[in-house]
PDB file of N, CA and C in Angstrom:
ATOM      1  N   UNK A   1      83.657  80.096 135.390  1.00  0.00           N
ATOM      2  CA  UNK A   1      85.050  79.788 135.155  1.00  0.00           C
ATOM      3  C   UNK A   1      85.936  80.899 135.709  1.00  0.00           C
ATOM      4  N   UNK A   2      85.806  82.125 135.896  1.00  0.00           N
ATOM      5  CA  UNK A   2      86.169  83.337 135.888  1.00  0.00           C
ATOM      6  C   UNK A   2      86.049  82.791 137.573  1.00  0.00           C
ATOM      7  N   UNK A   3      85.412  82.881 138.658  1.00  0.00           N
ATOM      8  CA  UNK A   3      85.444  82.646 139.409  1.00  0.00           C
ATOM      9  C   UNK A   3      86.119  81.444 139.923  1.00  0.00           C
ATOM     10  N   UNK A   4      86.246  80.558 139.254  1.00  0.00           N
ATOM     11  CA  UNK A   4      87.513  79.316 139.730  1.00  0.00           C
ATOM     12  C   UNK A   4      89.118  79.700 139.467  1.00  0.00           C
ATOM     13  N   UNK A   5      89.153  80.612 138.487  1.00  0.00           N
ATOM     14  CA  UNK A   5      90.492  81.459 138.672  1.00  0.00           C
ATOM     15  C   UNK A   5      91.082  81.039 137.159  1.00  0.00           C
ATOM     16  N   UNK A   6      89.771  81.085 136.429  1.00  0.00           N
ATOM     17  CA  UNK A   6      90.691  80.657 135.091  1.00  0.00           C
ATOM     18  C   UNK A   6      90.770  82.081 134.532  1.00  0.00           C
ATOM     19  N   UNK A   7      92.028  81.883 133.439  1.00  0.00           N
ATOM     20  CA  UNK A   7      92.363  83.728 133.231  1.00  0.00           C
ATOM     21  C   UNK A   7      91.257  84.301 131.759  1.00  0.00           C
ATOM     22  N   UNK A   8      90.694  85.117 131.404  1.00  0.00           N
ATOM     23  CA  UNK A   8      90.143  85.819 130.771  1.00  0.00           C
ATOM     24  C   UNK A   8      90.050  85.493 129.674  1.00  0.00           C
ATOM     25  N   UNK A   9      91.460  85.445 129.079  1.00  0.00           N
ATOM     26  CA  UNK A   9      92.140  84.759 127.697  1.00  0.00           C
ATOM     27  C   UNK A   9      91.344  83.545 127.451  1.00  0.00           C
ATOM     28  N   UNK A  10      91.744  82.034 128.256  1.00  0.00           N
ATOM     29  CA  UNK A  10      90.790  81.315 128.249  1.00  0.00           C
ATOM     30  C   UNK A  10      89.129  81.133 127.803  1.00  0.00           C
ATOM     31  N   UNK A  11      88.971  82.076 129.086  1.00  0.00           N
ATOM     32  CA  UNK A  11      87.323  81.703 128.779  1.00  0.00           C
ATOM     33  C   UNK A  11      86.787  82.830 127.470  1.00  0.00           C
ATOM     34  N   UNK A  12      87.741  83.818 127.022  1.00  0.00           N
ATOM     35  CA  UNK A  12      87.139  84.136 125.258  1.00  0.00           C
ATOM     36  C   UNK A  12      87.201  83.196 124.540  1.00  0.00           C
ATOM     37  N   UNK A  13      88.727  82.425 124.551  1.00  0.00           N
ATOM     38  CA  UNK A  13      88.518  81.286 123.664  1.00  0.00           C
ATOM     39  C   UNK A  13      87.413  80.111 123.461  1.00  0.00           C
ATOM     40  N   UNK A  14      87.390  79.874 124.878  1.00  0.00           N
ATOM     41  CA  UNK A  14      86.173  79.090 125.009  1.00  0.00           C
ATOM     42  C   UNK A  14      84.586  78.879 124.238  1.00  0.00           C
ATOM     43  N   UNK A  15      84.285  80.641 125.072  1.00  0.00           N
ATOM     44  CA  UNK A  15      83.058  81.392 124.834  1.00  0.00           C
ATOM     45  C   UNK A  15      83.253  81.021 123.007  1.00  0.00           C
ATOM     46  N   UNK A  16      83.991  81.834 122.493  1.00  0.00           N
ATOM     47  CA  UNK A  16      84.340  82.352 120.816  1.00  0.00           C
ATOM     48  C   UNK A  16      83.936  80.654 120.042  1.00  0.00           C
ATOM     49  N   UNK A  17      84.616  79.852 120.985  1.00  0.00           N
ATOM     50  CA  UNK A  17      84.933  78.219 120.193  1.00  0.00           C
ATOM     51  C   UNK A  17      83.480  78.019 120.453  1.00  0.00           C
ATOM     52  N   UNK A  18      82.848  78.199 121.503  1.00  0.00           N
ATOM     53  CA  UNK A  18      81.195  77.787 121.296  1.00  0.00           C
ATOM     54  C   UNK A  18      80.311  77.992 120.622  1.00  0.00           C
ATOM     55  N   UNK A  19      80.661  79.511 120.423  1.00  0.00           N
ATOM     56  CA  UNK A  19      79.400  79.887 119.796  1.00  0.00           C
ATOM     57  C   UNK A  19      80.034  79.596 117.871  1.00  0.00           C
ATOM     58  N   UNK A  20      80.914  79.598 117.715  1.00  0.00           N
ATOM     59  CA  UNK A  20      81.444  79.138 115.789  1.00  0.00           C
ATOM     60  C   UNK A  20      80.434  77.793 116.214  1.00  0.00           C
ATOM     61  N   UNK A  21      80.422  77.012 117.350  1.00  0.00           N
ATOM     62  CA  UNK A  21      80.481  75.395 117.214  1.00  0.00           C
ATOM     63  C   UNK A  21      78.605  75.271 117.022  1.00  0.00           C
ATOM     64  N   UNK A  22      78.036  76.211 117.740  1.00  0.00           N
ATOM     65  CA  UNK A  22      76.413  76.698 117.699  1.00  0.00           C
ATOM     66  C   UNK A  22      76.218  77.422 116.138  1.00  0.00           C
ATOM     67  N   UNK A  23      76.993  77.898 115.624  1.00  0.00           N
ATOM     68  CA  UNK A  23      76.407  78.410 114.221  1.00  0.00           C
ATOM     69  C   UNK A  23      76.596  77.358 113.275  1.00  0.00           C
ATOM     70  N   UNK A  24      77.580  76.873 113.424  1.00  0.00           N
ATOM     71  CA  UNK A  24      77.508  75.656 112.624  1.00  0.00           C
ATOM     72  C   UNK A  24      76.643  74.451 112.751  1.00  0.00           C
ATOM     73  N   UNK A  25      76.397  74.289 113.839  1.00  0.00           N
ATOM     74  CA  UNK A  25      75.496  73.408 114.082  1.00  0.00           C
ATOM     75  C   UNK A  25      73.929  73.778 113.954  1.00  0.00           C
ATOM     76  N   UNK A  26      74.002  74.708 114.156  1.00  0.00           N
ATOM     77  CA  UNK A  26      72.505  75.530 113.625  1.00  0.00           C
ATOM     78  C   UNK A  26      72.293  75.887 111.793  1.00  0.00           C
ATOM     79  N   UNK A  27      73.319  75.951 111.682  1.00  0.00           N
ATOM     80  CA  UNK A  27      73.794  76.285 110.057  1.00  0.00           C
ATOM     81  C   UNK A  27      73.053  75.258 109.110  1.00  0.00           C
ATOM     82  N   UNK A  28      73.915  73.957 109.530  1.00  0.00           N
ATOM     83  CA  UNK A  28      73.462  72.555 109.065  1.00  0.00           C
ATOM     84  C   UNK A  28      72.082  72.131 108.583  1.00  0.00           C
ATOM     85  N   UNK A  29      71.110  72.200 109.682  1.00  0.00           N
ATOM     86  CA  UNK A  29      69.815  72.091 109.494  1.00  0.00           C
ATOM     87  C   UNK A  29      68.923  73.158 108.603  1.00  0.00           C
ATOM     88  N   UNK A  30      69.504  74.446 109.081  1.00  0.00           N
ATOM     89  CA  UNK A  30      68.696  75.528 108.446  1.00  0.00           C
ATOM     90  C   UNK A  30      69.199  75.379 106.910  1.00  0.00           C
ATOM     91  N   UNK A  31      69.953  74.993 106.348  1.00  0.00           N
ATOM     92  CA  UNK A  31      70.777  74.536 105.256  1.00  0.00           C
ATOM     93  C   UNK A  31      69.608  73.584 104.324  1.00  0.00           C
ATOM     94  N   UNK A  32      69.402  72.491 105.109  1.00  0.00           N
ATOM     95  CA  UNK A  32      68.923  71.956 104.681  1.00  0.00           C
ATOM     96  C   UNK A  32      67.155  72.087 104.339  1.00  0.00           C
ATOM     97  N   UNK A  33      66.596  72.761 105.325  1.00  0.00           N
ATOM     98  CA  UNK A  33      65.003  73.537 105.434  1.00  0.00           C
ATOM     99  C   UNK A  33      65.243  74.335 104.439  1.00  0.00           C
ATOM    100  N   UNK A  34      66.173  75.286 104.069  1.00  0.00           N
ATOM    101  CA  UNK A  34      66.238  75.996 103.319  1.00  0.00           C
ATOM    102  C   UNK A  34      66.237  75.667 101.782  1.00  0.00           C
ATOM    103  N   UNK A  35      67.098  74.750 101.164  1.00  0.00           N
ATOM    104  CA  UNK A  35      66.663  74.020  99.964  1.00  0.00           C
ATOM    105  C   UNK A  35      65.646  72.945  99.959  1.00  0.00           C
ATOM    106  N   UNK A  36      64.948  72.799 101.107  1.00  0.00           N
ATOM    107  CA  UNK A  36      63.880  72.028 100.414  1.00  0.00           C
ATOM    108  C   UNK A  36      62.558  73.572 100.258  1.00  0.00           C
ATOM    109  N   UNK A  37      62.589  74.213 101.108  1.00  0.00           N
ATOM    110  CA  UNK A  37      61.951  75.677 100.477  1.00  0.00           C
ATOM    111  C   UNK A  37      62.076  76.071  99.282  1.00  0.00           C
ATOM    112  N   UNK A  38      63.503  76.116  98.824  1.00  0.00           N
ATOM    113  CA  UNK A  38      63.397  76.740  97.544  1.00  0.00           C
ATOM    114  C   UNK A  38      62.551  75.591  96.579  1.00  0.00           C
ATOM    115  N   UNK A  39      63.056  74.401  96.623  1.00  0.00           N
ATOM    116  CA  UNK A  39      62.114  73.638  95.888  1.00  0.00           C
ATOM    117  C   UNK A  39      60.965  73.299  96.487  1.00  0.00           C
ATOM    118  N   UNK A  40      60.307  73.424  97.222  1.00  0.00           N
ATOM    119  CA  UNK A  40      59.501  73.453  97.446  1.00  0.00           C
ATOM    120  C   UNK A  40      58.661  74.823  96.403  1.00  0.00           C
ATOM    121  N   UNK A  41      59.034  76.128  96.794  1.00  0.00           N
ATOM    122  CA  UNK A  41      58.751  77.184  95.727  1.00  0.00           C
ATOM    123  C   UNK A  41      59.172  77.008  94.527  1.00  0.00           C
ATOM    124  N   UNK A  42      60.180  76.633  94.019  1.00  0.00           N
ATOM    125  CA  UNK A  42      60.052  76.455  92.385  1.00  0.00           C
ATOM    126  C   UNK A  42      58.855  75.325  91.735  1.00  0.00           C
ATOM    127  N   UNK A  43      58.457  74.623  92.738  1.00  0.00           N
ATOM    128  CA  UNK A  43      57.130  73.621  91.987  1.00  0.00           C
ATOM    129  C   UNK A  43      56.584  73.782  91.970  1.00  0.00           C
ATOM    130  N   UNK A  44      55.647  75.031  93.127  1.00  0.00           N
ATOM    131  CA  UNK A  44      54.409  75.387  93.255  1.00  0.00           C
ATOM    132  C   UNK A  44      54.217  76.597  92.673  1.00  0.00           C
ATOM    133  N   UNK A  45      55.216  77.879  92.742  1.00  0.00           N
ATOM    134  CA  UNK A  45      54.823  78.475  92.218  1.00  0.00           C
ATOM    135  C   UNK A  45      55.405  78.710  90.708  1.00  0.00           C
ATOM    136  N   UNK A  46      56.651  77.965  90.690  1.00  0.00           N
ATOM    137  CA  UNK A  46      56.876  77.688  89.075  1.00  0.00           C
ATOM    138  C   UNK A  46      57.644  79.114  88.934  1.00  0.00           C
ATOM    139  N   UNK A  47      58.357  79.655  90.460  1.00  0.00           N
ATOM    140  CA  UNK A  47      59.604  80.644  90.497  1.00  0.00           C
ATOM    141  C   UNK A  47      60.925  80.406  90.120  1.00  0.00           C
ATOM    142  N   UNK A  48      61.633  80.244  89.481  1.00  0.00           N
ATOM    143  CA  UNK A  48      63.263  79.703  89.339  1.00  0.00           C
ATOM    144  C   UNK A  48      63.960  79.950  90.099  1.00  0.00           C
ATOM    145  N   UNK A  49      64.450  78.870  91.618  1.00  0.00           N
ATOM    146  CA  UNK A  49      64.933  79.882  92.769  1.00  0.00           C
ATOM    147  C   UNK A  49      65.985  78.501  92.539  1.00  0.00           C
ATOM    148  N   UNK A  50      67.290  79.147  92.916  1.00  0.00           N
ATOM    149  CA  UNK A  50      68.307  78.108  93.201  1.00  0.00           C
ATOM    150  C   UNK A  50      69.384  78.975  94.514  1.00  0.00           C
ATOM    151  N   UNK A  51      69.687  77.415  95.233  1.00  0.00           N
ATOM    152  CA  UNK A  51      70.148  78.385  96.834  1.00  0.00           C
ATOM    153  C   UNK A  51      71.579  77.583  96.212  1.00  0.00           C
ATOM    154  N   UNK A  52      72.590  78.751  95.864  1.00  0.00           N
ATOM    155  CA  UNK A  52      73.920  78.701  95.351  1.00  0.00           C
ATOM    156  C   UNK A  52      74.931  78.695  96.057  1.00  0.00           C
ATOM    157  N   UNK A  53      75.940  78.275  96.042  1.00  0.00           N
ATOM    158  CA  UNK A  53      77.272  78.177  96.398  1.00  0.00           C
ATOM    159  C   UNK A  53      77.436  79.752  97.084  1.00  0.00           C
ATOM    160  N   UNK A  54      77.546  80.520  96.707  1.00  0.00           N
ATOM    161  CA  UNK A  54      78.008  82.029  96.946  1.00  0.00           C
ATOM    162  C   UNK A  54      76.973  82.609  98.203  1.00  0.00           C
ATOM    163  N   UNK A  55      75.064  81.820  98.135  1.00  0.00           N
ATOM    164  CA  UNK A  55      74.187  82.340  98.629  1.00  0.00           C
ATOM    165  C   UNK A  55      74.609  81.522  99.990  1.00  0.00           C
ATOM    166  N   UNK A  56      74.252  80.547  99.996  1.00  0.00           N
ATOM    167  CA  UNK A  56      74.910  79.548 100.974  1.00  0.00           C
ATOM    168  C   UNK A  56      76.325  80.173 102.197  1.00  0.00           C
ATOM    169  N   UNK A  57      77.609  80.658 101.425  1.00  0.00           N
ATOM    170  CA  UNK A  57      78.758  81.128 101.905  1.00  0.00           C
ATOM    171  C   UNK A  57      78.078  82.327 102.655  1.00  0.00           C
ATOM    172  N   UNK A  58      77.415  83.048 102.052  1.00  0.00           N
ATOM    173  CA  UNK A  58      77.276  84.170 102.741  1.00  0.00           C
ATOM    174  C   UNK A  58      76.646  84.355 103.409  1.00  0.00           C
ATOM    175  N   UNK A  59      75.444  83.789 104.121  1.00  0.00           N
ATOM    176  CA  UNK A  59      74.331  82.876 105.224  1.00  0.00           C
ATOM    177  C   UNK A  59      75.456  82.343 106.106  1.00  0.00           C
ATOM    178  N   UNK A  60      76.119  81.452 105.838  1.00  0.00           N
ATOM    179  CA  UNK A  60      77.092  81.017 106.695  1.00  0.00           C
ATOM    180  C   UNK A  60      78.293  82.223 107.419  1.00  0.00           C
ATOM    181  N   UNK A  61      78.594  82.944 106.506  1.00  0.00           N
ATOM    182  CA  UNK A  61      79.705  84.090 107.464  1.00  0.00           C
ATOM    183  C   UNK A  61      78.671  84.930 108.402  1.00  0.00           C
ATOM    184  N   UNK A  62      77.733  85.299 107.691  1.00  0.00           N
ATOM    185  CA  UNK A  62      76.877  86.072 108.617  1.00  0.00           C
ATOM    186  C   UNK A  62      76.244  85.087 110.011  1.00  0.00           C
ATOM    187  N   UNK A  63      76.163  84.024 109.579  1.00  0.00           N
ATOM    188  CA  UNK A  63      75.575  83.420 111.095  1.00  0.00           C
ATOM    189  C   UNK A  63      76.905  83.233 112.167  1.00  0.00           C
ATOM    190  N   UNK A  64      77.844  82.793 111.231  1.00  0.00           N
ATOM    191  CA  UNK A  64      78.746  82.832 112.437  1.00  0.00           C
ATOM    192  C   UNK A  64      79.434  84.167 112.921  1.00  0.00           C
ATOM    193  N   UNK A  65      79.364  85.330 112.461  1.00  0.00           N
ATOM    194  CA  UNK A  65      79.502  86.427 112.617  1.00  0.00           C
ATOM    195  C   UNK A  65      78.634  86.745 113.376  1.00  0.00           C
ATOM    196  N   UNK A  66      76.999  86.669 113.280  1.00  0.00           N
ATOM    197  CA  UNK A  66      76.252  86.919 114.655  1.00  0.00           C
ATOM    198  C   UNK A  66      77.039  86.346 115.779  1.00  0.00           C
ATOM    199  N   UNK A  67      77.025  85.198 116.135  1.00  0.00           N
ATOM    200  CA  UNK A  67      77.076  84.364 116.981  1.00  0.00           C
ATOM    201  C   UNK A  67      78.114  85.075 117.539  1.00  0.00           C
ATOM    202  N   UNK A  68      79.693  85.235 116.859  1.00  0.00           N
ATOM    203  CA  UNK A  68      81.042  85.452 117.836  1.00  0.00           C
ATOM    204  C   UNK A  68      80.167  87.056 118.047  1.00  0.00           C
ATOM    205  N   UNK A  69      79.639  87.756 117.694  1.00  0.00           N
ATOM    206  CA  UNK A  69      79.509  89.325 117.883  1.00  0.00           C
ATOM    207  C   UNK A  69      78.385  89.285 119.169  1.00  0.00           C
ATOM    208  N   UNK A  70      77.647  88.199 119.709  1.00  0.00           N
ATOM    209  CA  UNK A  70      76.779  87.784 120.571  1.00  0.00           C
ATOM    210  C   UNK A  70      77.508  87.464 121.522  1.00  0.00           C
ATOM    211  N   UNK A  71      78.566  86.351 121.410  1.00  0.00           N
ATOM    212  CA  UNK A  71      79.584  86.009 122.282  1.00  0.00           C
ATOM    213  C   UNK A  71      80.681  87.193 122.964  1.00  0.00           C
ATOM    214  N   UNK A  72      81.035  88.020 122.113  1.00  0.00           N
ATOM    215  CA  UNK A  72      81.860  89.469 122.513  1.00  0.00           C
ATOM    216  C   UNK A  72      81.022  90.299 123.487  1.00  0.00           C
ATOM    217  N   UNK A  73      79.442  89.966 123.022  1.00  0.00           N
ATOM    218  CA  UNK A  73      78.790  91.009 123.744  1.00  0.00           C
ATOM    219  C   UNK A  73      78.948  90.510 125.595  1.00  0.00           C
ATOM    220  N   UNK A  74      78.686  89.475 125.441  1.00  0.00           N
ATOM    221  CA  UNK A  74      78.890  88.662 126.825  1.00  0.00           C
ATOM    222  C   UNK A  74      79.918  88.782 127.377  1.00  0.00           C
ATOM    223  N   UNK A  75      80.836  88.453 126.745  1.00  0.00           N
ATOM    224  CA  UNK A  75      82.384  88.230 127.359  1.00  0.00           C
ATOM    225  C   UNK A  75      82.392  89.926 127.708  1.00  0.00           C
ATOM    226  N   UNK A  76      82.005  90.958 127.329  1.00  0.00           N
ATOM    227  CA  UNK A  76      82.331  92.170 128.417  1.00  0.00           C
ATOM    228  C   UNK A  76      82.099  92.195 129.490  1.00  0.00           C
ATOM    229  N   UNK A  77      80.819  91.543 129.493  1.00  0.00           N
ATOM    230  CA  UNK A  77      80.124  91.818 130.600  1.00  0.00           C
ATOM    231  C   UNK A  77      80.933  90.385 131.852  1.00  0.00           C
ATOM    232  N   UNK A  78      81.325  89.816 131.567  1.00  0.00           N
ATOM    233  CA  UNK A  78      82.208  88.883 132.326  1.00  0.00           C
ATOM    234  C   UNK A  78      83.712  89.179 132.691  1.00  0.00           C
ATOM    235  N   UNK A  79      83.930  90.231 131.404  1.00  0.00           N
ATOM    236  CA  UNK A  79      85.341  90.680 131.879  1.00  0.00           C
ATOM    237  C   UNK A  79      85.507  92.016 132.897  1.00  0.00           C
ATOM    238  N   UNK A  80      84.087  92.344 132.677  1.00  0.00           N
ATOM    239  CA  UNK A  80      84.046  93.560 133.606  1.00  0.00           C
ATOM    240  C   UNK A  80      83.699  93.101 135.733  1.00  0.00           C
ATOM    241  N   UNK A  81      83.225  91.697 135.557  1.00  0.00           N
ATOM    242  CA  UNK A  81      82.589  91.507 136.718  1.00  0.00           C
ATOM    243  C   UNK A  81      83.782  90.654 137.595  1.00  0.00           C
ATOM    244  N   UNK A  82      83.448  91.091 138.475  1.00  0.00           N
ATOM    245  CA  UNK A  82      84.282  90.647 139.676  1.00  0.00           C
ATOM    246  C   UNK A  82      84.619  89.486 140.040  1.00  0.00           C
ATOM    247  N   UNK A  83      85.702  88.460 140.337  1.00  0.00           N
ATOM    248  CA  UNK A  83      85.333  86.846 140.707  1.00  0.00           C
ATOM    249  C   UNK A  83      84.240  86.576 141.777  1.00  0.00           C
ATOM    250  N   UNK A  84      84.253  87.214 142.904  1.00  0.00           N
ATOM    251  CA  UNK A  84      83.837  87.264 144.124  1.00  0.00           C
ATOM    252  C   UNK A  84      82.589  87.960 144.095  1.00  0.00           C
ATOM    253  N   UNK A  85      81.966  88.266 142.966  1.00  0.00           N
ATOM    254  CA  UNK A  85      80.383  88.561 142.524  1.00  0.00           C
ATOM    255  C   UNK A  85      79.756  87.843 141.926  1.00  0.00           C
ATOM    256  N   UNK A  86      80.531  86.683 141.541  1.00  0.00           N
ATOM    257  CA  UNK A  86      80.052  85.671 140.707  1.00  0.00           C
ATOM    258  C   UNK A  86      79.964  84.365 141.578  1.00  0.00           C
ATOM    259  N   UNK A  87      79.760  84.669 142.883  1.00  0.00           N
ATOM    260  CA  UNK A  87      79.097  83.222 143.878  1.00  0.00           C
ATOM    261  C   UNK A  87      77.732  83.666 144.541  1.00  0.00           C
TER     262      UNK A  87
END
């Protein structure tokens, strides 16, 4: 994109909007593997595990917090590179 002449601004937004759109979408499933684990472990081993509101929230900021801090890491390296190095 950087090489077709779109401006910088742009393609963070872009980059940033993808990767929230990848944690969430990755979020979802692991969400769901994840409480059938816990019950899965509270039957067998007869542990009292419950995956809570608060445990849940905070799995979720941290994944999407990887993700944009993954995405930043990139976008340097794109803001540092040249248009005309990128064909």
């Amino acid at each position: 994109m950087k090489a077709l002449g779109y401006p910088q601004r742009y393609i963070s937004g872009t980059v940033i909007m993808q990767a929230t759109a990848i944690a969430v979408m990755g979020y979802l499933p692991g969400l769901l593997v994840a409480s059938v684990g816990y019950d899965f472990t509270t039957r067998l081993a007869h542990i009292p595990m419950r995956l809570g509101v608060s445990e849940a929230a905070t799995v979720f900021v941290l994944a999407v917090g990887m993700c944009v801090a993954a995405a930043s890491t990139a976008l340097r390296k794109v803001a540092r590179a040249a248009p005309a190095d990128l064909f």
